[in-house]
PDB file of N, CA and C in Angstrom:
ATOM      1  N   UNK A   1      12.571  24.996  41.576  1.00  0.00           N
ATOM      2  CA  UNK A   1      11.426  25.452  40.822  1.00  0.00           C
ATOM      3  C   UNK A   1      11.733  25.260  39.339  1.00  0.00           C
ATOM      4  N   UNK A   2      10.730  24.630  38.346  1.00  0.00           N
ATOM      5  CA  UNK A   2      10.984  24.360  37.147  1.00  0.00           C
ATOM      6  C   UNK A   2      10.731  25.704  36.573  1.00  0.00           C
ATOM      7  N   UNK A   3      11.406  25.544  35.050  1.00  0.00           N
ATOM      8  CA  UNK A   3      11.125  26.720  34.222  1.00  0.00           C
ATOM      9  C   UNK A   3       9.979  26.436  33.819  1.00  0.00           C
ATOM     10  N   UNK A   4       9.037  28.212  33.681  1.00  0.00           N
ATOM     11  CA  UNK A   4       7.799  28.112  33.088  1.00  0.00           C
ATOM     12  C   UNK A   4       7.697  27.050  32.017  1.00  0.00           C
ATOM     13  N   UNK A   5       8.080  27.096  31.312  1.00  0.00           N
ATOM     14  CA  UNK A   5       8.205  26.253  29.532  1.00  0.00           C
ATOM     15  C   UNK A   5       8.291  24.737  29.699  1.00  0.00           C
ATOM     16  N   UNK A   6       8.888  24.111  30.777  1.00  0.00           N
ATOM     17  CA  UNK A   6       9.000  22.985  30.830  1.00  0.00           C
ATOM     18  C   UNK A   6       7.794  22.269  31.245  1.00  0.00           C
ATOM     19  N   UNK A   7       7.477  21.145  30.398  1.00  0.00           N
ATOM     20  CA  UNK A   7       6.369  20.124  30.126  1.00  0.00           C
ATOM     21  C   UNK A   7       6.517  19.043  29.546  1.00  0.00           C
ATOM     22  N   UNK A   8       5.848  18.106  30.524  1.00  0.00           N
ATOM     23  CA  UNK A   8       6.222  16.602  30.083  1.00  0.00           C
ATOM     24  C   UNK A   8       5.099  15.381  29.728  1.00  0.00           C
ATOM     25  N   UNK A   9       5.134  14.965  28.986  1.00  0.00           N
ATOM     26  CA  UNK A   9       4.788  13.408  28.579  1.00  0.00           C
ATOM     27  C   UNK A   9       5.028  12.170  29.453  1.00  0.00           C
ATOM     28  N   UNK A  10       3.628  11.337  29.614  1.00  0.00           N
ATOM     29  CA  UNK A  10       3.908   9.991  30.121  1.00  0.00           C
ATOM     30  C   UNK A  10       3.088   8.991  29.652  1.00  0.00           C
ATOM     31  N   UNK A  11       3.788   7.781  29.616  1.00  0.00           N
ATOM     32  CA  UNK A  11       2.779   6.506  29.665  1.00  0.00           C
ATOM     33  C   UNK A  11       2.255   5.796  30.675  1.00  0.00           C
ATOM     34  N   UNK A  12       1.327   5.780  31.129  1.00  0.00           N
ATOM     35  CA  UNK A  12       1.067   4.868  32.592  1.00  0.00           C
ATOM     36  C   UNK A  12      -0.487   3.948  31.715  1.00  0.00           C
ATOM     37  N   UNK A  13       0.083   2.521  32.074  1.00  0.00           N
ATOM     38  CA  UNK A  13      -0.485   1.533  31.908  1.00  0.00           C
ATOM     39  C   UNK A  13      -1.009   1.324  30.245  1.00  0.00           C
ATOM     40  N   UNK A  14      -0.156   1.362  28.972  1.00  0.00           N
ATOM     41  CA  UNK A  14      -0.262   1.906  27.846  1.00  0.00           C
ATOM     42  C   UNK A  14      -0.808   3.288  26.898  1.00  0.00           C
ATOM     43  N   UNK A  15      -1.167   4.353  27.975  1.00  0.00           N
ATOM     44  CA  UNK A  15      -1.559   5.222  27.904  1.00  0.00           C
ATOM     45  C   UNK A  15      -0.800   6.630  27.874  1.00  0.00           C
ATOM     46  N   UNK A  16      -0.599   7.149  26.758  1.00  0.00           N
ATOM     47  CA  UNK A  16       0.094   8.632  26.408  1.00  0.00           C
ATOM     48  C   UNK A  16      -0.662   9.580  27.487  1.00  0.00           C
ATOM     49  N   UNK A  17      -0.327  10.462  28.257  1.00  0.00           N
ATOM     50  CA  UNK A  17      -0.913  11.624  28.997  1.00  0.00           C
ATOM     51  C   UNK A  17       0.061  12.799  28.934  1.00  0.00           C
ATOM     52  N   UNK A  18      -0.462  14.066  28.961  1.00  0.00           N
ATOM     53  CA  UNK A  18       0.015  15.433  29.022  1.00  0.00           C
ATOM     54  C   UNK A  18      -0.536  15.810  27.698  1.00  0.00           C
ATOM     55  N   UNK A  19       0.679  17.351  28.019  1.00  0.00           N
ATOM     56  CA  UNK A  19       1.400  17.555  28.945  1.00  0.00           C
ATOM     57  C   UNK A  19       1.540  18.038  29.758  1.00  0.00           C
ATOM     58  N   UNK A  20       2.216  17.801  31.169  1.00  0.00           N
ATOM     59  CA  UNK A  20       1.754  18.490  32.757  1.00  0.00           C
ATOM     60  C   UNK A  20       3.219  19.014  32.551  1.00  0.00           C
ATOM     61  N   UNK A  21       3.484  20.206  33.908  1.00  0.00           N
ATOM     62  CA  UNK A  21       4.338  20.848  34.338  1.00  0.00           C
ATOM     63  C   UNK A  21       5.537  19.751  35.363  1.00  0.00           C
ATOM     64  N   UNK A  22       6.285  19.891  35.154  1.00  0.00           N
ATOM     65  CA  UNK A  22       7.303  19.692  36.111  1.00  0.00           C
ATOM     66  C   UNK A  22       6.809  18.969  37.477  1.00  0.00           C
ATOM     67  N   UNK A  23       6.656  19.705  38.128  1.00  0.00           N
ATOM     68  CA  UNK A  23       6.009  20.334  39.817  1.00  0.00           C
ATOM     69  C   UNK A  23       4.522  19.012  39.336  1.00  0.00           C
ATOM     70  N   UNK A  24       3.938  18.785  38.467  1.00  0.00           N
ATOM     71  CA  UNK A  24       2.476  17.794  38.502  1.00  0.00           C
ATOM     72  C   UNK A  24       3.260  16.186  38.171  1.00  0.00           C
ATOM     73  N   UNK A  25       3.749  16.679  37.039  1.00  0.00           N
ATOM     74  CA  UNK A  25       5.000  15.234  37.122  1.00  0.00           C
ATOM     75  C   UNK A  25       5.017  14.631  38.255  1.00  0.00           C
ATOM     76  N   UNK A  26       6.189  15.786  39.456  1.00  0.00           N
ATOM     77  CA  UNK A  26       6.337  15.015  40.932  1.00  0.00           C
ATOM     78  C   UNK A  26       5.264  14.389  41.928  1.00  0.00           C
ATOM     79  N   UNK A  27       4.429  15.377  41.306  1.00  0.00           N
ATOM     80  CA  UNK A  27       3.390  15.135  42.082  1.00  0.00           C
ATOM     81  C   UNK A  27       2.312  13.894  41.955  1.00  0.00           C
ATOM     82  N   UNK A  28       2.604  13.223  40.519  1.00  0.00           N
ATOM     83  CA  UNK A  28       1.813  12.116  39.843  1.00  0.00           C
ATOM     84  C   UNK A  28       2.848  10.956  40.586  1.00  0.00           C
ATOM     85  N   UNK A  29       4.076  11.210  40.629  1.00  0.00           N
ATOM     86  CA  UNK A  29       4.879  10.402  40.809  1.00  0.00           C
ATOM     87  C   UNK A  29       4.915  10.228  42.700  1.00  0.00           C
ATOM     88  N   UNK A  30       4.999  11.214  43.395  1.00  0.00           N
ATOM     89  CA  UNK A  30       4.403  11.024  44.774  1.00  0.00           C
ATOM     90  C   UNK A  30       3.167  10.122  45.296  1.00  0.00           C
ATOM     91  N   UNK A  31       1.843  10.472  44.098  1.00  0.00           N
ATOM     92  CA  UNK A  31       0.515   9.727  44.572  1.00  0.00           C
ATOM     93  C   UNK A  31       0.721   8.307  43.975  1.00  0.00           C
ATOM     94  N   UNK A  32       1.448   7.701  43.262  1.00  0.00           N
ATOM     95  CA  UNK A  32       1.349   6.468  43.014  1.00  0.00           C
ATOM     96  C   UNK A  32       1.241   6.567  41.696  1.00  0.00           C
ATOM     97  N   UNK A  33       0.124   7.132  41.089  1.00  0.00           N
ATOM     98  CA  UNK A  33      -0.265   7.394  39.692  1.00  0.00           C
ATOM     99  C   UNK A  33       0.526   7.187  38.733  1.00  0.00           C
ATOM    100  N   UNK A  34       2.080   7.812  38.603  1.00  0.00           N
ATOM    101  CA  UNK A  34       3.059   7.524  37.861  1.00  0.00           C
ATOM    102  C   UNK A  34       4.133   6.695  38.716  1.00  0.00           C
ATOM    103  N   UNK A  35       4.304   5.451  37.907  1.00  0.00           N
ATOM    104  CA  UNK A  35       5.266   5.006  38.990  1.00  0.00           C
ATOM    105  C   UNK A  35       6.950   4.919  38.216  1.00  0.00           C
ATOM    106  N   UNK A  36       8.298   3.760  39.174  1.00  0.00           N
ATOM    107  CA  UNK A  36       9.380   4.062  38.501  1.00  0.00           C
ATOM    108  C   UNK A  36       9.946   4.138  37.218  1.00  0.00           C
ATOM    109  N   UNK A  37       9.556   3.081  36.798  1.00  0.00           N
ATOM    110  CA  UNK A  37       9.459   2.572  35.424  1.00  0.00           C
ATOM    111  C   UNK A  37       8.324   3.088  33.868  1.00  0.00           C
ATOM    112  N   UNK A  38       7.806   3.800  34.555  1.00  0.00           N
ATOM    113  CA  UNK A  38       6.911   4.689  33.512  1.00  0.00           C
ATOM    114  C   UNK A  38       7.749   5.353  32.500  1.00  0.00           C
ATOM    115  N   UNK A  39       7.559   5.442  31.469  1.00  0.00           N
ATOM    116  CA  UNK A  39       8.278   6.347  30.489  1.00  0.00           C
ATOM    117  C   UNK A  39       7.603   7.630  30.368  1.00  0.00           C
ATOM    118  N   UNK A  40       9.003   8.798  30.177  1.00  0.00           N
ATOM    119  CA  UNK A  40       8.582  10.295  30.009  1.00  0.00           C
ATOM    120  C   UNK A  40       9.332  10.538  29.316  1.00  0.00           C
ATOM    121  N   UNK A  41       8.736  11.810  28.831  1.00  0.00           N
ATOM    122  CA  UNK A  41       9.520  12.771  28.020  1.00  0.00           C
ATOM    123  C   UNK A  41       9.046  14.253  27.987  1.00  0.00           C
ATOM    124  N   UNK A  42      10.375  15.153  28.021  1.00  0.00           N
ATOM    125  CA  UNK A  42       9.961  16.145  27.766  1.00  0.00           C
ATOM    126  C   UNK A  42       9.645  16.586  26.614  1.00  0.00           C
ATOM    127  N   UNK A  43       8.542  17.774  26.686  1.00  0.00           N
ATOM    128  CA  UNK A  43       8.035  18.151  25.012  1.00  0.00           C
ATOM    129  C   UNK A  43       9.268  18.919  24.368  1.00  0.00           C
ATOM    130  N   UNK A  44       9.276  18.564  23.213  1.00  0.00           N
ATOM    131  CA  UNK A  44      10.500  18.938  22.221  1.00  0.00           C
ATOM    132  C   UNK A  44      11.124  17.730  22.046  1.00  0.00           C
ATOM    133  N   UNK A  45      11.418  16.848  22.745  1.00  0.00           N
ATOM    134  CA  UNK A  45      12.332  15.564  22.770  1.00  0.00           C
ATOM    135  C   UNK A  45      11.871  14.466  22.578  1.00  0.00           C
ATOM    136  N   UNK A  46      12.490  13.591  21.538  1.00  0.00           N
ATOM    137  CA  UNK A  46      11.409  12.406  20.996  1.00  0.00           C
ATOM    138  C   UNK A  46      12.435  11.658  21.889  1.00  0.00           C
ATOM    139  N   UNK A  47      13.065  11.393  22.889  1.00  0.00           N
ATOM    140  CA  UNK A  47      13.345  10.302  23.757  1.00  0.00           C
ATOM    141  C   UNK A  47      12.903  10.237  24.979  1.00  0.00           C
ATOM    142  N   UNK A  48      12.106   9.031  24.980  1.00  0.00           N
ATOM    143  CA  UNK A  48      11.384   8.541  26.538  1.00  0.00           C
ATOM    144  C   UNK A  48      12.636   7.894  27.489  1.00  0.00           C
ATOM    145  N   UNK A  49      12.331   8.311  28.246  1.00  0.00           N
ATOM    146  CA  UNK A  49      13.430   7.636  29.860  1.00  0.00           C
ATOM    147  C   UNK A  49      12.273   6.816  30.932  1.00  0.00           C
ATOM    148  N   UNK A  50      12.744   6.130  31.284  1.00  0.00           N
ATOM    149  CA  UNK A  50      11.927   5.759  33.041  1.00  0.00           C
ATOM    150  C   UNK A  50      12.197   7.511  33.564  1.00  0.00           C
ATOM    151  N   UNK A  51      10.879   7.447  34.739  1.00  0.00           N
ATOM    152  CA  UNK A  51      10.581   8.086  35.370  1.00  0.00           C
ATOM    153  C   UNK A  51      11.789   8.231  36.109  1.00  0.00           C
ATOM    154  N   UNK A  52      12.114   7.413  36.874  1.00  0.00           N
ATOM    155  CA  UNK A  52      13.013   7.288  38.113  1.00  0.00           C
ATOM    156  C   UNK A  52      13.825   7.887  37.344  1.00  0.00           C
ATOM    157  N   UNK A  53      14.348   8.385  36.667  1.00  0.00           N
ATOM    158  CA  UNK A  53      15.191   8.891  35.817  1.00  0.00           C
ATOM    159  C   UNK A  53      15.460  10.124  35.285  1.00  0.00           C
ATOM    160  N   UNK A  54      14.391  10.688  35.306  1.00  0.00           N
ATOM    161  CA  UNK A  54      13.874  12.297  34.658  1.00  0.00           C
ATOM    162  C   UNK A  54      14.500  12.967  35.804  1.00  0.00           C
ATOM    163  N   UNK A  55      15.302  14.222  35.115  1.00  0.00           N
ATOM    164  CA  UNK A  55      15.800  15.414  35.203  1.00  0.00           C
ATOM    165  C   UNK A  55      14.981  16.806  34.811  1.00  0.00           C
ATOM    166  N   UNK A  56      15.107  17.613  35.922  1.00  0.00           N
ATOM    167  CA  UNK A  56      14.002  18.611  34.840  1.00  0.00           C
ATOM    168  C   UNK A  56      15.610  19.463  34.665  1.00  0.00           C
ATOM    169  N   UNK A  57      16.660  19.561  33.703  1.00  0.00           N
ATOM    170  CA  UNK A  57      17.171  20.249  33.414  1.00  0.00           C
ATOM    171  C   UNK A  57      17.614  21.769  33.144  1.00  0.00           C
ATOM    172  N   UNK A  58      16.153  21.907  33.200  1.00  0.00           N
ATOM    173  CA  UNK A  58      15.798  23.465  33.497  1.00  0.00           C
ATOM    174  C   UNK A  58      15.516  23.997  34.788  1.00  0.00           C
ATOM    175  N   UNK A  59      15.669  23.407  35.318  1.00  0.00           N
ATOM    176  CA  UNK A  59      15.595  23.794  36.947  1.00  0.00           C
ATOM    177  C   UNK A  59      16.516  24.986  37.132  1.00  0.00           C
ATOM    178  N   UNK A  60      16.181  25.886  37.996  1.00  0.00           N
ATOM    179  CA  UNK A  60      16.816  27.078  38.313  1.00  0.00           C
ATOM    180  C   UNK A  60      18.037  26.558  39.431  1.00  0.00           C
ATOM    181  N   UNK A  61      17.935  25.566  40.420  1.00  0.00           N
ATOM    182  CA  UNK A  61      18.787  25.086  41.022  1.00  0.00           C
ATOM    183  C   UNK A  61      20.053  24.156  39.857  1.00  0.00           C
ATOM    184  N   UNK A  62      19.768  23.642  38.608  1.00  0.00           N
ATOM    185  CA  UNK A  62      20.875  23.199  37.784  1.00  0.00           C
ATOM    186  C   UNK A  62      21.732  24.266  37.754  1.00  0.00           C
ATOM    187  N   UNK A  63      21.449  25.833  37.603  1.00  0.00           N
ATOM    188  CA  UNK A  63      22.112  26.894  36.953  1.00  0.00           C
ATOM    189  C   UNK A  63      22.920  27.356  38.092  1.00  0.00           C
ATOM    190  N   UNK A  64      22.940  27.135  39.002  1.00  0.00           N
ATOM    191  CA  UNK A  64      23.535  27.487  39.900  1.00  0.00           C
ATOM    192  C   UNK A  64      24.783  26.417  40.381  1.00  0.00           C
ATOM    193  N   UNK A  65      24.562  25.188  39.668  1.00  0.00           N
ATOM    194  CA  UNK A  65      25.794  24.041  39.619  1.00  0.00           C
ATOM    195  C   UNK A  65      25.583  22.903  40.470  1.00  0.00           C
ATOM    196  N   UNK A  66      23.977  22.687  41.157  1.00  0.00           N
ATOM    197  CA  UNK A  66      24.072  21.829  41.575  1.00  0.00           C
ATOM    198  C   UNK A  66      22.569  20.472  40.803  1.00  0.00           C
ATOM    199  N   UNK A  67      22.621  19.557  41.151  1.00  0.00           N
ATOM    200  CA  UNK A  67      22.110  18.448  40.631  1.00  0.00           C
ATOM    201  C   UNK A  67      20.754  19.061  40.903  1.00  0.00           C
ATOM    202  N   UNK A  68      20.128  18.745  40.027  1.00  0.00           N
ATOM    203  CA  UNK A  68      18.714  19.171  39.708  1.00  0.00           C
ATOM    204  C   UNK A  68      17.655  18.028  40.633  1.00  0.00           C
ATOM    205  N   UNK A  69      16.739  18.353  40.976  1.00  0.00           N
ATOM    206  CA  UNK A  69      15.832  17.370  41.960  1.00  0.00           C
ATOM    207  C   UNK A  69      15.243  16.671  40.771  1.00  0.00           C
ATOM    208  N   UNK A  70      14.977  15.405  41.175  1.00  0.00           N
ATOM    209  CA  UNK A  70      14.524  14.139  40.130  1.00  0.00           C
ATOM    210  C   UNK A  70      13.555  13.832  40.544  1.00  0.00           C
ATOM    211  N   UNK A  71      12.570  13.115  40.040  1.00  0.00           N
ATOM    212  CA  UNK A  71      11.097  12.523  40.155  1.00  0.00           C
ATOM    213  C   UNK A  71      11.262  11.933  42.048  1.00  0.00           C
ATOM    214  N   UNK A  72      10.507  12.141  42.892  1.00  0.00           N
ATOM    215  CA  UNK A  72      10.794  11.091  43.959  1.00  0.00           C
ATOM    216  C   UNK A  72      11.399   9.600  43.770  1.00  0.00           C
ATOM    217  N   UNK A  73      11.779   8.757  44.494  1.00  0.00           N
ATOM    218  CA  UNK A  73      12.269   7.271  44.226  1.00  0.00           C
ATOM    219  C   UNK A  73      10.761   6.291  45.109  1.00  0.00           C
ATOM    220  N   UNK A  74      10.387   5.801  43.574  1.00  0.00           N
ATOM    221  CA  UNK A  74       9.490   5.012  44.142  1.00  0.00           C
ATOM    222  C   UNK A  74       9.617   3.997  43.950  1.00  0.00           C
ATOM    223  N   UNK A  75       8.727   2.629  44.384  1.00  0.00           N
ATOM    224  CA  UNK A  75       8.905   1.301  44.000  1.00  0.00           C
ATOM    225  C   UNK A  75       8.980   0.340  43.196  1.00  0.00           C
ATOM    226  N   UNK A  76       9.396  -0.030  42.272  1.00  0.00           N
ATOM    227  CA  UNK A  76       8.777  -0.521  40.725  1.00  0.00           C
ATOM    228  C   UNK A  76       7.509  -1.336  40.970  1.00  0.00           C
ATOM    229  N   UNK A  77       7.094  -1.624  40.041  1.00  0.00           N
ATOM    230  CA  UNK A  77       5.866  -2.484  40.778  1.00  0.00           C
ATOM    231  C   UNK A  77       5.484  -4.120  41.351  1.00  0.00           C
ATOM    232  N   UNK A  78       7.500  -4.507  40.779  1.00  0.00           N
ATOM    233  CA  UNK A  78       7.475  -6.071  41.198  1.00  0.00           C
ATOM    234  C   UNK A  78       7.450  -5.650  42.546  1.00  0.00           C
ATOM    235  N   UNK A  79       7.914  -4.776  43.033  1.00  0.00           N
ATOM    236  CA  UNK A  79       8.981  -4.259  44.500  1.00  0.00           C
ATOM    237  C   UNK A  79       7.495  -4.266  45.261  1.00  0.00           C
ATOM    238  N   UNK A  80       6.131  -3.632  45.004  1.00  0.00           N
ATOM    239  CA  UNK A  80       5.271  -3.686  45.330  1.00  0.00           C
ATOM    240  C   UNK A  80       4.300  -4.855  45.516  1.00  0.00           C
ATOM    241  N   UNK A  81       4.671  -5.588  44.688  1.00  0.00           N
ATOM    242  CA  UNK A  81       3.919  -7.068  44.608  1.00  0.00           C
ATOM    243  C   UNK A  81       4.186  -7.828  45.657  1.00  0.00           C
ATOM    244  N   UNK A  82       5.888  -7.575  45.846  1.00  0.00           N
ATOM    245  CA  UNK A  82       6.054  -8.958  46.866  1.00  0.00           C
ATOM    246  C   UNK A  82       6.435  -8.381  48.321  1.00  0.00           C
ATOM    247  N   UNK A  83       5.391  -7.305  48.675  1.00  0.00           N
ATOM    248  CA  UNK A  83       5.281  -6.960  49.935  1.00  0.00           C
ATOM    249  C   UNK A  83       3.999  -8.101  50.530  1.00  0.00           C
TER     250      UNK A  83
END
């Protein structure tokens, strides 16, 4: 479960969006909507990452010592093309 406070930024298809919660993140990233290679960021932080990449750091499971759950692993979109 993310911390209340945490909220993030994305670009999908040259387009700035947010900011959504944690938990809508995954969930953009589950429906297709956000895919691997998308850039995010959390608010406060002027550095964008790929999606496939994002940590919610604040996760209540980090504090306890183990690896924080990451965006699902989805396809990039060449990976999708040449199905």
């Amino acid at each position: 479960m993310a911390a209340a406070g945490s909220r993030w930024f994305f670009i999908r298809e040259g387009t700035q969006s947010g900011p959504v919660t944690w938990a809508q993140l995954q969930a953009l990233a589950r429906s297709g909507r956000l895919r691997a290679n998308d850039p995010v960021r959390r608010e406060g932080s002027e550095m964008w990452q790929p999606a496939k990449s994002a940590r919610d750091v604040d996760d209540v499971v980090a504090q306890a010592g183990q690896m924080p759950p990451s965006l699902p692993a989805l396809p990039t979109a060449s990976a999708v093309h040449d199905r």
